[in-house]
Protein backbone atom coordinates (compact mmCIF):
# COMPACT_ATOMS: atom_id res chain seq x y z
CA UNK A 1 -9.11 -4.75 12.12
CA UNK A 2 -10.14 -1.47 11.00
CA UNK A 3 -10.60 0.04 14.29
CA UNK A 4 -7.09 -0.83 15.23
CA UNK A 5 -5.71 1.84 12.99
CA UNK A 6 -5.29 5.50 13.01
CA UNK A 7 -4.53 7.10 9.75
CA UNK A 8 -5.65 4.46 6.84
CA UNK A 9 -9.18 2.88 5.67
CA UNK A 10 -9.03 -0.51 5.24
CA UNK A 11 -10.55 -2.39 2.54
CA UNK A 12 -10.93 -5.61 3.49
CA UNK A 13 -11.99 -8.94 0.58
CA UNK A 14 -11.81 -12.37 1.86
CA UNK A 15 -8.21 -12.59 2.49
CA UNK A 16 -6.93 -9.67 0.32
CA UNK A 17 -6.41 -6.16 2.70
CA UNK A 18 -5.92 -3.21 0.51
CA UNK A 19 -5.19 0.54 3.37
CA UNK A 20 -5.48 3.20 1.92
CA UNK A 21 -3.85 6.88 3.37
CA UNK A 22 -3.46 10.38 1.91
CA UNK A 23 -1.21 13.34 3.02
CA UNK A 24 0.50 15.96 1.32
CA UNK A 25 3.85 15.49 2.76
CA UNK A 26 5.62 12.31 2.29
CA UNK A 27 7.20 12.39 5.72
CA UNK A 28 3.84 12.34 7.38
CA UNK A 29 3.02 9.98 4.81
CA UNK A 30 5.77 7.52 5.70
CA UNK A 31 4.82 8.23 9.54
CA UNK A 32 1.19 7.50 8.87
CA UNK A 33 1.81 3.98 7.28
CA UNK A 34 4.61 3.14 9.42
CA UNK A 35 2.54 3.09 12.48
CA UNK A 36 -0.54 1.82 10.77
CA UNK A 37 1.39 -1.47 9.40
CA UNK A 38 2.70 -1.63 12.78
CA UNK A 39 -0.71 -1.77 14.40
CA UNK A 40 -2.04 -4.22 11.70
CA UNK A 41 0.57 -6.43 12.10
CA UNK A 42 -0.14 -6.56 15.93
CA UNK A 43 -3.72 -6.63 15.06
CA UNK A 44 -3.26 -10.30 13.21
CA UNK A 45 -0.77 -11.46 15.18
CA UNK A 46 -3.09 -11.34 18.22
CA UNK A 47 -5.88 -12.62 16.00
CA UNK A 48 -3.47 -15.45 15.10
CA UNK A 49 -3.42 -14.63 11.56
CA UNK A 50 -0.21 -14.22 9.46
CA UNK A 51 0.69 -11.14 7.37
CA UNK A 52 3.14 -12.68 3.97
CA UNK A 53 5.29 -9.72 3.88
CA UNK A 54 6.59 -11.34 0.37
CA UNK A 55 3.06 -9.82 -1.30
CA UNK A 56 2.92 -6.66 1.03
CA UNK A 57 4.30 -3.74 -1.18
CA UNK A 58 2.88 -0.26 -1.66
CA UNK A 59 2.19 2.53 -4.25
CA UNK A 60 2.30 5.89 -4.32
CA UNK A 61 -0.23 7.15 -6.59
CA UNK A 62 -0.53 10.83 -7.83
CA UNK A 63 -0.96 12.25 -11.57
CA UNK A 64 2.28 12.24 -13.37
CA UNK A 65 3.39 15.65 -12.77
CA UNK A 66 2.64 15.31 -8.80
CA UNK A 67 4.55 11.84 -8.91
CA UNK A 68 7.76 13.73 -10.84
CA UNK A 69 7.63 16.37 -8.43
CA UNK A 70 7.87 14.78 -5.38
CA UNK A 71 10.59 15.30 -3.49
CA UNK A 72 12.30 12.29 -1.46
CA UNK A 73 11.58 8.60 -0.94
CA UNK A 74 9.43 6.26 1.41
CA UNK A 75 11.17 3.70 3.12
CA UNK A 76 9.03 0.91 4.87
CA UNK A 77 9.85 -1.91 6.61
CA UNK A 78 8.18 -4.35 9.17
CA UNK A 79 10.44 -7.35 10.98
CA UNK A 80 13.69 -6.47 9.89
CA UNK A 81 12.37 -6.44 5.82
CA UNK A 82 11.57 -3.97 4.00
CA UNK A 83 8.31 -3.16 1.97
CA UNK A 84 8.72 -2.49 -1.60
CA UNK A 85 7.34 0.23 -3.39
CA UNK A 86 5.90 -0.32 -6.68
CA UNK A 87 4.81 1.18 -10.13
CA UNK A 88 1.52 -0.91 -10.22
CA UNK A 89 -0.48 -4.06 -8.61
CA UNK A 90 -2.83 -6.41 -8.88
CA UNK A 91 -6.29 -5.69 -6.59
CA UNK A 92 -9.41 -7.91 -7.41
CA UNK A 93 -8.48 -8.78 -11.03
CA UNK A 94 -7.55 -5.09 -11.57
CA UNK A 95 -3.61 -3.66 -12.53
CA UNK A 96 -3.81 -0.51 -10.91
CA UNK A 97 -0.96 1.71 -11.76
CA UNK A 98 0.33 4.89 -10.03
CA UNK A 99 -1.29 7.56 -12.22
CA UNK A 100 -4.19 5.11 -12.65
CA UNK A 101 -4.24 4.77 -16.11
CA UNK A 102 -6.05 1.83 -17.72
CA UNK A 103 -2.55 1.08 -20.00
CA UNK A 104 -0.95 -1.76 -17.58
CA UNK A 105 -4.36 -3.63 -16.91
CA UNK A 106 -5.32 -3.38 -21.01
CA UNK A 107 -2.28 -5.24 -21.43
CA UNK A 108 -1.93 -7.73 -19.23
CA UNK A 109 -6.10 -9.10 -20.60
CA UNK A 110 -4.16 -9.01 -23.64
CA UNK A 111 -1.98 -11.99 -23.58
């Protein structure tokens, strides 16, 4: 799958796929991961495999003034749904957040 796409590294764990991309505008942001979901999803549809679009999401993540100053929104979709965007995930046991603090994954080993 990797070398189907342009813009993104994929990191790729049994059957969890984490891509990664980086720009410093979020139009050519949006562009980047618009065409790279694209691609993957033709990538495992060919391959007979099955993206669950109710787990895909994505996160912006940037230190807290970068995230407060940017300007506009990313809007994904794939299939007629959309792809949320979210504060912080789950990847390998880990809750990530998007100024990657350790706060969110401290408490949820908690409870």
């Amino acid at each position: 799958m990797p070398k189907c796409l342009d813009y993104e590294m994929a990191r790729l764990f049994a059957d969890y796929t984490s891509l990664t991309f980086s720009s410093c505008s979020l139009p050519i942001l949006q562009d980047k991961m618009s065409k790279d979901l694209t691609e993957t999803a033709i990538w495992l549809y060919v391959n007979k495999l099955t993206l669950n679009l109710s787990k895909t999401d994505f996160m912006l993540i940037r230190s807290r003034l970068r995230i407060a100053a940017l300007d506009g929104k990313i809007e994904l979709s794939l299939f007629n749904t959309d792809v949320k965007q979210v504060k912080s995930t789950k990847c390998l046991g880990v809750r990530i957040d998007k100024n990657l603090t350790w706060n969110g994954h401290l408490q949820s080993i908690r409870h």
